[in-house]
C-alpha atoms as a PDB file:
ATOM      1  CA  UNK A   1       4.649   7.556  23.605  1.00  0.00           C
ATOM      2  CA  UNK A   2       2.766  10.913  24.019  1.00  0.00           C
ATOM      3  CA  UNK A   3       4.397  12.181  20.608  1.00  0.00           C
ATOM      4  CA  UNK A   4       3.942   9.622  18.903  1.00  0.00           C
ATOM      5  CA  UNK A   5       0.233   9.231  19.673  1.00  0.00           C
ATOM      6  CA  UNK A   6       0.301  13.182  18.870  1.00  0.00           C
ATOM      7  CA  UNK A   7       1.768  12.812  15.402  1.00  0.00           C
ATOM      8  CA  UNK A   8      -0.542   9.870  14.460  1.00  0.00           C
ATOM      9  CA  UNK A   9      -3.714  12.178  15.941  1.00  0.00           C
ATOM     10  CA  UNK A  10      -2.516  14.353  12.849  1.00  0.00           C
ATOM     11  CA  UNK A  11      -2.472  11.645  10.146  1.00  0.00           C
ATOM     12  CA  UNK A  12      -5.474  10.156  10.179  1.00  0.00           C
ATOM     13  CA  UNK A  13      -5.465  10.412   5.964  1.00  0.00           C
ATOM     14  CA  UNK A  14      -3.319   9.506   3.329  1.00  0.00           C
ATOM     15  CA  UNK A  15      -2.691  13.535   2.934  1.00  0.00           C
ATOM     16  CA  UNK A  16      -1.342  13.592   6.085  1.00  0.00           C
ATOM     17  CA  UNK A  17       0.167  10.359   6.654  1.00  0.00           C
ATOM     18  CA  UNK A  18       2.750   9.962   4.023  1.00  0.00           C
ATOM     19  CA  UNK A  19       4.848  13.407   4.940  1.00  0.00           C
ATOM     20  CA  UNK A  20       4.670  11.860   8.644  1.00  0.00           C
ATOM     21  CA  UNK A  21       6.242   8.911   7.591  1.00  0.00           C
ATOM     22  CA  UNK A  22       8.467  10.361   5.107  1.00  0.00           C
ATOM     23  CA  UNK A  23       9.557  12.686   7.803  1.00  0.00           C
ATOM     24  CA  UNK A  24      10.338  10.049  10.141  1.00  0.00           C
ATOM     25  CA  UNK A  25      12.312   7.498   7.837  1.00  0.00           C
ATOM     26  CA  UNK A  26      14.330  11.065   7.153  1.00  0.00           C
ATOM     27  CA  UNK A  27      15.017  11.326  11.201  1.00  0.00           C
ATOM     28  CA  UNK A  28      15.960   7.665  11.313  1.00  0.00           C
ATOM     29  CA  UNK A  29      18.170   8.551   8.406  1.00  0.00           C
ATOM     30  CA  UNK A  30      20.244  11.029  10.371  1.00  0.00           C
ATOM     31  CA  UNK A  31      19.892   9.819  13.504  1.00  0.00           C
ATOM     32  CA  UNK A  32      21.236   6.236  13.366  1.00  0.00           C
ATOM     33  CA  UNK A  33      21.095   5.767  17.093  1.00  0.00           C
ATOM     34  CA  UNK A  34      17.782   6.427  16.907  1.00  0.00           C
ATOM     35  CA  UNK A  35      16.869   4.190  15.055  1.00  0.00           C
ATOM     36  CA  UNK A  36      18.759   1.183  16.768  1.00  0.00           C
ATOM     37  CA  UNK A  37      17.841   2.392  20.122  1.00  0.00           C
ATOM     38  CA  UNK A  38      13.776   3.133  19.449  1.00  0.00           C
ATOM     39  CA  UNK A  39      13.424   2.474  15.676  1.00  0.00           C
ATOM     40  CA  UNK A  40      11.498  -0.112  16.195  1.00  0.00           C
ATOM     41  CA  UNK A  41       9.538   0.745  19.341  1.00  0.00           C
ATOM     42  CA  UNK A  42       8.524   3.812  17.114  1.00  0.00           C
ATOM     43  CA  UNK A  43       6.971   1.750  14.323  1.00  0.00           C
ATOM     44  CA  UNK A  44       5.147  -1.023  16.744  1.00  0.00           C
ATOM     45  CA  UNK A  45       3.941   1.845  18.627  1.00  0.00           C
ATOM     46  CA  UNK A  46       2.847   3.760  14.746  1.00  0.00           C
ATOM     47  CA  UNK A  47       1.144   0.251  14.291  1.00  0.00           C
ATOM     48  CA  UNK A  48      -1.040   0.352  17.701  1.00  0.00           C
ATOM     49  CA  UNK A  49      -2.493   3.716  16.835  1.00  0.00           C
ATOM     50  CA  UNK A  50      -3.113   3.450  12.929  1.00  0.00           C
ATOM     51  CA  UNK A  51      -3.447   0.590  10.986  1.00  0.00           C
ATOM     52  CA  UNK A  52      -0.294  -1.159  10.233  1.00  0.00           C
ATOM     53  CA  UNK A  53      -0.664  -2.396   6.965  1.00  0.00           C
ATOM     54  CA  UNK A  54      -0.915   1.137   6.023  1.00  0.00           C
ATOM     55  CA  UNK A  55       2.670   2.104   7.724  1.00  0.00           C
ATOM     56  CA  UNK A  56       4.445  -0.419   6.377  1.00  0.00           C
ATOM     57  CA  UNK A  57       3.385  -0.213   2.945  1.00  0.00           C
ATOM     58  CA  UNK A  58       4.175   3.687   3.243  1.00  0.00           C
ATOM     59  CA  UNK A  59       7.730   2.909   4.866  1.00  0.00           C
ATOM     60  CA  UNK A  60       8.485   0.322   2.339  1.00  0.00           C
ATOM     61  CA  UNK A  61       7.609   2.390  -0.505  1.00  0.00           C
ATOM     62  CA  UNK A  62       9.679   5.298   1.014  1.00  0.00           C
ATOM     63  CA  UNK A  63      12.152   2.503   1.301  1.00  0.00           C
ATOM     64  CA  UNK A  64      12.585   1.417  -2.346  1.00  0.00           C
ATOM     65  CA  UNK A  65      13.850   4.363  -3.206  1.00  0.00           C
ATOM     66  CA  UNK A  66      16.592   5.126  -0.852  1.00  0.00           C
ATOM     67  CA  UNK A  67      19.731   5.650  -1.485  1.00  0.00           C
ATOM     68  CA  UNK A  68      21.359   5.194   1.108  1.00  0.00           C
ATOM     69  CA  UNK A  69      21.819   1.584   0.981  1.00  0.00           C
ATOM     70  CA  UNK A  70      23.255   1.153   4.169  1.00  0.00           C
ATOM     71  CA  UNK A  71      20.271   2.674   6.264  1.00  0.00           C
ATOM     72  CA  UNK A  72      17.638   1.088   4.133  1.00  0.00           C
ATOM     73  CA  UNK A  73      19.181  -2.425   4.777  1.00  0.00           C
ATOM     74  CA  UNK A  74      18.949  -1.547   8.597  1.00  0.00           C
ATOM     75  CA  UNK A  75      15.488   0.177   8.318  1.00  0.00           C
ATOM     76  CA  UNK A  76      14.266  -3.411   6.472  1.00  0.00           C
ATOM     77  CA  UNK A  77      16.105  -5.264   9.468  1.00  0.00           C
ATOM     78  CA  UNK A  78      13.487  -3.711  11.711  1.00  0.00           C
ATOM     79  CA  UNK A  79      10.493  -4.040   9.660  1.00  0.00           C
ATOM     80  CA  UNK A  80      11.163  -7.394   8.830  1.00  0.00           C
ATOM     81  CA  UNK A  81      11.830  -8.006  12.919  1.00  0.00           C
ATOM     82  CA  UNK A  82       8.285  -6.410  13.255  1.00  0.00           C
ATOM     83  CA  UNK A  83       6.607  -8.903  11.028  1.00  0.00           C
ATOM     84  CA  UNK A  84       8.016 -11.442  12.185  1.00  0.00           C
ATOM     85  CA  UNK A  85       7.806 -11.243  15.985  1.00  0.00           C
ATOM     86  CA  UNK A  86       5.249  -8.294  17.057  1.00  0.00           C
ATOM     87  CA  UNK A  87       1.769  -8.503  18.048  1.00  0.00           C
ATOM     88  CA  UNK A  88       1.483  -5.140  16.712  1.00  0.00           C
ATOM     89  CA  UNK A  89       1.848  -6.903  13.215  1.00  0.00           C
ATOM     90  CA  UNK A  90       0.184 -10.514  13.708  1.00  0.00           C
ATOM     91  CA  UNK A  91      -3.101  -9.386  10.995  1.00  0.00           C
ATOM     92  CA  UNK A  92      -0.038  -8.181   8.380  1.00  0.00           C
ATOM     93  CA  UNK A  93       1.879 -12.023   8.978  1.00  0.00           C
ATOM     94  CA  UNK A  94      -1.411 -13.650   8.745  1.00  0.00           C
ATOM     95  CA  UNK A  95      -1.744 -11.584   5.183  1.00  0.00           C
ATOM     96  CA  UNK A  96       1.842 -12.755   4.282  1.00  0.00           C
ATOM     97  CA  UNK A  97       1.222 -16.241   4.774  1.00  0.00           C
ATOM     98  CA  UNK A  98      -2.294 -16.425   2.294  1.00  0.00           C
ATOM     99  CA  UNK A  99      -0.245 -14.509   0.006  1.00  0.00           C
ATOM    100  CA  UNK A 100      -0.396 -17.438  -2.360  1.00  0.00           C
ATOM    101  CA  UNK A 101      -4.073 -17.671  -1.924  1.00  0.00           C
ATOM    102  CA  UNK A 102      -5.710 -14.551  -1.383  1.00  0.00           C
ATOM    103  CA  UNK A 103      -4.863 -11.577  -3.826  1.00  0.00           C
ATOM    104  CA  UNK A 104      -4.458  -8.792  -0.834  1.00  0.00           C
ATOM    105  CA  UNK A 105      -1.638 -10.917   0.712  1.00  0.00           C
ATOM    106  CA  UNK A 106      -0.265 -10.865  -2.809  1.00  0.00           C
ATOM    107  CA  UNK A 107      -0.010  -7.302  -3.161  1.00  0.00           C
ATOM    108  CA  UNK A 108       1.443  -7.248  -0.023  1.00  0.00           C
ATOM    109  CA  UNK A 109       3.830  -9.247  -0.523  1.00  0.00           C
ATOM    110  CA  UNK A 110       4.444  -7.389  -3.899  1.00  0.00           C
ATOM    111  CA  UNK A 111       4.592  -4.153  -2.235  1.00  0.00           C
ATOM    112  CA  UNK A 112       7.002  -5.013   0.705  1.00  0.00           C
ATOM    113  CA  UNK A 113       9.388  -6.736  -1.539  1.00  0.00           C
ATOM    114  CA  UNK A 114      11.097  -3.749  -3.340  1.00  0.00           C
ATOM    115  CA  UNK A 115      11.856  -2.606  -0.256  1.00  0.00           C
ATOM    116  CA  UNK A 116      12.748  -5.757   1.838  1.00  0.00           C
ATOM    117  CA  UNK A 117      15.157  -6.553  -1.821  1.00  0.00           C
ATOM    118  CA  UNK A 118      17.568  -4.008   0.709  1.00  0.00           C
ATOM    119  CA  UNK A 119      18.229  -6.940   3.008  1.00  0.00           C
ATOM    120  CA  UNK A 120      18.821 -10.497   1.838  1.00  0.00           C
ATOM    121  CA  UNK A 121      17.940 -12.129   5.107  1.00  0.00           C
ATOM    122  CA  UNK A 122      14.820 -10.221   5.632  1.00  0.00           C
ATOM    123  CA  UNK A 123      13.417 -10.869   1.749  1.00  0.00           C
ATOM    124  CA  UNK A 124      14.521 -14.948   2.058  1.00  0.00           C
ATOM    125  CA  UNK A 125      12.124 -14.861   5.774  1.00  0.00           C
ATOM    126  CA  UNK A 126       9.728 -12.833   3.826  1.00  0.00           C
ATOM    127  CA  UNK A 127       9.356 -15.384   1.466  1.00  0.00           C
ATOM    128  CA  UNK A 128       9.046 -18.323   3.925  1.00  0.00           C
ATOM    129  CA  UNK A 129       6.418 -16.721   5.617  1.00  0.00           C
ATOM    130  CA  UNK A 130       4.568 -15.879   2.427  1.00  0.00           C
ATOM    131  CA  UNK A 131       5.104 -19.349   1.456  1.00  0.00           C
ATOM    132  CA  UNK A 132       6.497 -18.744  -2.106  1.00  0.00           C
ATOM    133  CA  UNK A 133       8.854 -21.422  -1.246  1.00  0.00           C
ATOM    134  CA  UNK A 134      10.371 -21.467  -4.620  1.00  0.00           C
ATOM    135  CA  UNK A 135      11.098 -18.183  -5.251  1.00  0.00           C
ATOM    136  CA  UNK A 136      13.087 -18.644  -1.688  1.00  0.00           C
ATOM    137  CA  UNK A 137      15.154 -21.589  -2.651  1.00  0.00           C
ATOM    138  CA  UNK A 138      15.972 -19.700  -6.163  1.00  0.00           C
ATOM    139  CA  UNK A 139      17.185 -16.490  -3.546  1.00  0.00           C
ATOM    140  CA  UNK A 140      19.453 -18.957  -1.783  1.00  0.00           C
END
């Protein structure tokens, strides 16, 4: 917990940020048990101290471009798990769900779904909760 607060101490701007999460979705990368064991913990816990629209858009876009497929479809697991579930990320859901009607859930919902395209399951919730309904049923 005490690292973690550390490292986001030394982020507090977009300079600084980005390498920080870069640098972590390259640990979870190696370190697979990592990131089943704590992976998550680590982001919910990223998401108390900064503000977590601004990690997940910065893990998703360090997501669309991975390629390894395998660890980006488990990284997206989590995220998605996050959003769903966490109170860390209750302001991004409520974002997700006006998606349709308010333009910065849209570009949310834009931005996250490069990267949530990595897991089928997570992009089809993502969708539900966003309430673009149609665009689900044409997924399924």
């Amino acid at each position: 917990r005490l690292d973690i607060e550390a490292l986001a101490r030394m982020a507090p701007d977009a300079a600084h940020f980005v390498p920080l999460c870069e640098h972590l979705l390259q640990m979870l990368r190696h370190e697979r048990a990592l990131l089943e064991r704590r992976g998550a913990l680590i982001v919910r816990q990223l998401c108390e101290l900064l503000e977590p629209r601004d990690v997940f858009v910065t893990l998703a876009r360090g997501l669309t471009a991975e390629e390894d497929l395998e660890f980006a479809s488990q990284m997206v697991q989590a995220l998605n798990l996050i959003v769903l579930t966490s109170a860390e990320a209750i302001d991004l859901r409520l974002q997700l769900k006006q998606s349709v009607r308010h333009s910065e859930g849209g570009a949310l919902f834009q931005t996250l779904y490069p990267a949530w395209s990595h897991n089928p399951v997570a992009l089809l919730s993502m969708c539900l909760i966003a309430q673009a309904y149609e665009h689900a049923s044409e997924l399924v």
